[in-house]
C-alpha atoms as a PDB file:
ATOM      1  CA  UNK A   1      62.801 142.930 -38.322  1.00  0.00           C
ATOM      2  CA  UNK A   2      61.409 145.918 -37.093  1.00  0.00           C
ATOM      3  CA  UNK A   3      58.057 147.646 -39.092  1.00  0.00           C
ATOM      4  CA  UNK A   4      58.894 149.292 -42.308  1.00  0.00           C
ATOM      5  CA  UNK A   5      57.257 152.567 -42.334  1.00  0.00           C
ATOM      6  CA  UNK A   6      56.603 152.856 -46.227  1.00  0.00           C
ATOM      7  CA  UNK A   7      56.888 155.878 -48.781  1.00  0.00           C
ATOM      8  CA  UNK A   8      54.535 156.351 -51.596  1.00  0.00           C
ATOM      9  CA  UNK A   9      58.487 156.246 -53.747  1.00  0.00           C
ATOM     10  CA  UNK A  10      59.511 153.097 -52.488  1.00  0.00           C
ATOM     11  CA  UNK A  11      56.419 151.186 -51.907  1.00  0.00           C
ATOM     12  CA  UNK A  12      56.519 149.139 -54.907  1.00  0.00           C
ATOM     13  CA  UNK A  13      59.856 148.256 -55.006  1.00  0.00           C
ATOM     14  CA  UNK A  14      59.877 147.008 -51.497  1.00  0.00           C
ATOM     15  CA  UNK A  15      56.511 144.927 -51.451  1.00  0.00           C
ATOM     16  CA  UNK A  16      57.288 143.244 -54.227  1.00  0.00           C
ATOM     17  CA  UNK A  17      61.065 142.229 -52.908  1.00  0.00           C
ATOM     18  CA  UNK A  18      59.134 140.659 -50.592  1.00  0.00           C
ATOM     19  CA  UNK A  19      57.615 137.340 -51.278  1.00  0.00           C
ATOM     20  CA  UNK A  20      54.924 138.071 -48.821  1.00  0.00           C
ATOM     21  CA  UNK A  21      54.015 141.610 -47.441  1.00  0.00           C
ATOM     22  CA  UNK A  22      51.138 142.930 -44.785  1.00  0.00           C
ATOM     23  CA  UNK A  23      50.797 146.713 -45.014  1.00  0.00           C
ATOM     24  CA  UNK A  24      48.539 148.624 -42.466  1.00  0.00           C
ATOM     25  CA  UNK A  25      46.854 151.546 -43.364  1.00  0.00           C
ATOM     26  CA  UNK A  26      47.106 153.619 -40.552  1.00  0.00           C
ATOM     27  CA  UNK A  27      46.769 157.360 -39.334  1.00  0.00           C
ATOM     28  CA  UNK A  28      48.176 159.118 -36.223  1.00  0.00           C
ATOM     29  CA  UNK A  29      44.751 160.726 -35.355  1.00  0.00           C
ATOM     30  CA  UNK A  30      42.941 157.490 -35.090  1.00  0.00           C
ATOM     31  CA  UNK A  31      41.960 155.176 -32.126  1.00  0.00           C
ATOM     32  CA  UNK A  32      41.945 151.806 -33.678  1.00  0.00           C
ATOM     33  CA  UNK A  33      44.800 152.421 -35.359  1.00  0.00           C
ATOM     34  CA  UNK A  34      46.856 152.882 -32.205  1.00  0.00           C
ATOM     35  CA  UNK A  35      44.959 149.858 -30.765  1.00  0.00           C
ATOM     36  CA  UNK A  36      46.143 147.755 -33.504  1.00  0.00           C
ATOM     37  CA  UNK A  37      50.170 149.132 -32.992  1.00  0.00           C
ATOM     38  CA  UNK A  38      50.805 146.271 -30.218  1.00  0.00           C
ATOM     39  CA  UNK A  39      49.402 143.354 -32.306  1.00  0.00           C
ATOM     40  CA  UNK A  40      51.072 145.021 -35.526  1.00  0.00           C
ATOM     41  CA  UNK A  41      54.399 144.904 -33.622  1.00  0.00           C
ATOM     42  CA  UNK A  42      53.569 140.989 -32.126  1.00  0.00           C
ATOM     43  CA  UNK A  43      53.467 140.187 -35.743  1.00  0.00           C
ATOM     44  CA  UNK A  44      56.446 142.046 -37.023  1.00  0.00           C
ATOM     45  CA  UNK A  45      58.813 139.947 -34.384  1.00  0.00           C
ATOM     46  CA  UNK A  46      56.984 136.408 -34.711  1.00  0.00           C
ATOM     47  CA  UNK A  47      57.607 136.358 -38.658  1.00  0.00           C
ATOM     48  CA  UNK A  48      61.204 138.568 -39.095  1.00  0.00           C
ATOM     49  CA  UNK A  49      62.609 137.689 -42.007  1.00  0.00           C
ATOM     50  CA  UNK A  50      59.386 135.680 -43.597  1.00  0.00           C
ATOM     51  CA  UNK A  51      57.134 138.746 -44.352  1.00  0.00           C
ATOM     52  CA  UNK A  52      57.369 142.219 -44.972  1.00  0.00           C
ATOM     53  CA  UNK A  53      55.228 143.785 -41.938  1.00  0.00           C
ATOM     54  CA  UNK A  54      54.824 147.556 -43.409  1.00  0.00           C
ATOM     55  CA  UNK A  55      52.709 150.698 -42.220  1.00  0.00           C
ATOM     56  CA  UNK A  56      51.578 153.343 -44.720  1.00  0.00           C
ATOM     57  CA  UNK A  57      50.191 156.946 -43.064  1.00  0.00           C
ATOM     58  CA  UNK A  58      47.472 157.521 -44.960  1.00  0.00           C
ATOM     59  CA  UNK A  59      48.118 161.145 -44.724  1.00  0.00           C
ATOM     60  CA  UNK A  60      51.397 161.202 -46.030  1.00  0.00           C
ATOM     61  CA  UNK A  61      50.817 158.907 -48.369  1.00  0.00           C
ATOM     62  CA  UNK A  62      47.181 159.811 -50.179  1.00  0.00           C
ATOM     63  CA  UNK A  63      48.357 158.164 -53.444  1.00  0.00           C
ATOM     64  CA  UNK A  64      48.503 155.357 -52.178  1.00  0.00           C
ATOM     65  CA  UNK A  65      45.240 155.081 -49.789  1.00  0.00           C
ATOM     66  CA  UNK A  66      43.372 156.010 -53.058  1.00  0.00           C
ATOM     67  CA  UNK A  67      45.386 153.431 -55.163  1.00  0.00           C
ATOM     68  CA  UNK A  68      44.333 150.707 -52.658  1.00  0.00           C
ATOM     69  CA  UNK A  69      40.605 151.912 -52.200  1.00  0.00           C
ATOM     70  CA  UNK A  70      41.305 152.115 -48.431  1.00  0.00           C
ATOM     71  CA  UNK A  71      37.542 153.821 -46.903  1.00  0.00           C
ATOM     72  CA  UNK A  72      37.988 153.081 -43.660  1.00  0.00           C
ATOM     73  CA  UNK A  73      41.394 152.613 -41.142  1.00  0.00           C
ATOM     74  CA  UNK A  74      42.913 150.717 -40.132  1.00  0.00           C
ATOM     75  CA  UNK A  75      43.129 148.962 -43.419  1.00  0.00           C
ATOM     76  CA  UNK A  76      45.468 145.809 -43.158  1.00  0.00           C
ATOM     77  CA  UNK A  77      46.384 144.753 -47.139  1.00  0.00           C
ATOM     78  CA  UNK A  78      48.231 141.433 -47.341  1.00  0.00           C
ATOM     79  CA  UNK A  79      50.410 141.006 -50.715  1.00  0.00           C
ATOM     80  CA  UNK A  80      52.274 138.042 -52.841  1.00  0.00           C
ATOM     81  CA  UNK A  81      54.338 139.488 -54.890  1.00  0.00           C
ATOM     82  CA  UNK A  82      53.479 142.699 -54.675  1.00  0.00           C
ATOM     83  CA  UNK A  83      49.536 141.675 -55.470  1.00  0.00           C
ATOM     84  CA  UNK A  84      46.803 141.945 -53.148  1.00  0.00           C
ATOM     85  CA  UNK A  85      45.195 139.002 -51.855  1.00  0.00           C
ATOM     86  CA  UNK A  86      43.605 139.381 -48.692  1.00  0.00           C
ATOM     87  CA  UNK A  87      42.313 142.617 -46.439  1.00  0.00           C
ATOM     88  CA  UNK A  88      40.986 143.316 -43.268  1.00  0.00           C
ATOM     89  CA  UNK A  89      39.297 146.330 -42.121  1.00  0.00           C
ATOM     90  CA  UNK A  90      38.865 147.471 -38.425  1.00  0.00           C
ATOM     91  CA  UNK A  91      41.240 146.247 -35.759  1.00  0.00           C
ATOM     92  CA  UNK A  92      41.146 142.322 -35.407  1.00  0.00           C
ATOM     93  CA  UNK A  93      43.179 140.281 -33.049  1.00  0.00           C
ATOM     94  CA  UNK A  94      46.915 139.328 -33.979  1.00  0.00           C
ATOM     95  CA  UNK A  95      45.928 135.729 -34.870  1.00  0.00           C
ATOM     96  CA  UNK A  96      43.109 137.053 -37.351  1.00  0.00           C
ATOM     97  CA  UNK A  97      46.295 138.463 -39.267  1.00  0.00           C
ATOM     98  CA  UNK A  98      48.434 135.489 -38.505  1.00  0.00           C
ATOM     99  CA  UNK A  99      46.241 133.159 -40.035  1.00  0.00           C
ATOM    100  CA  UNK A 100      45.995 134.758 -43.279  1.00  0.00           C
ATOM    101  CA  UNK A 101      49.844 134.727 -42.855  1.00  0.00           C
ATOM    102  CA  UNK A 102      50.065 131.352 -41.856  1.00  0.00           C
ATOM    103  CA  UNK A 103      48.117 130.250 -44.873  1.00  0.00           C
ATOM    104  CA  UNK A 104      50.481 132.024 -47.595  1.00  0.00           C
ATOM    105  CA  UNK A 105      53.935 131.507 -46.585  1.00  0.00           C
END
């Protein structure tokens, strides 16, 4: 499964479909965001069809940033159910966000 880009309209709705989600927080203007693309895509193929592997531009979708409390980007929210459980901020490694993964499927 390729990387959803998410809407503020159909965010809900599609996290919580999923059982487990990871959403990145993400703008086009920003260096560690574009670092984090590969690993973000690495992720997206190893668990297709186990988690929802979303990006939200926080600049088209302010609601949302400010919903989540995301300060900083990249901002990497990881959801059950459509709740937050887990975050990382900064760009990390693949298996950083693979473990949390791991842990909650």
């Amino acid at each position: 499964m390729a990387i959803k880009h998410l809407k503020t309209e159909e965010f809900d709705s599609v996290v919580e479909q999923a059982p487990l989600a990871m959403v990145d927080f993400w703008a086009d203007w920003c260096g560690p965001c574009k670092a984090l693309a590969p690993a973000m895509e690495t992720l997206a193929e190893k668990y297709d069809g186990k988690v929802l592997i979303g990006k939200v531009n926080v600049d088209d979708a302010r609601e949302l940033a400010i919903r989540f409390g995301v300060m900083s980007i990249p901002t990497v929210v990881f959801l059950k159910n459509g709740r937050e459980f887990d975050r990382k901020v900064g760009t990390m490694p693949a298996e950083v966000y693979a473990q949390v993964l791991d842990a909650n499927l």
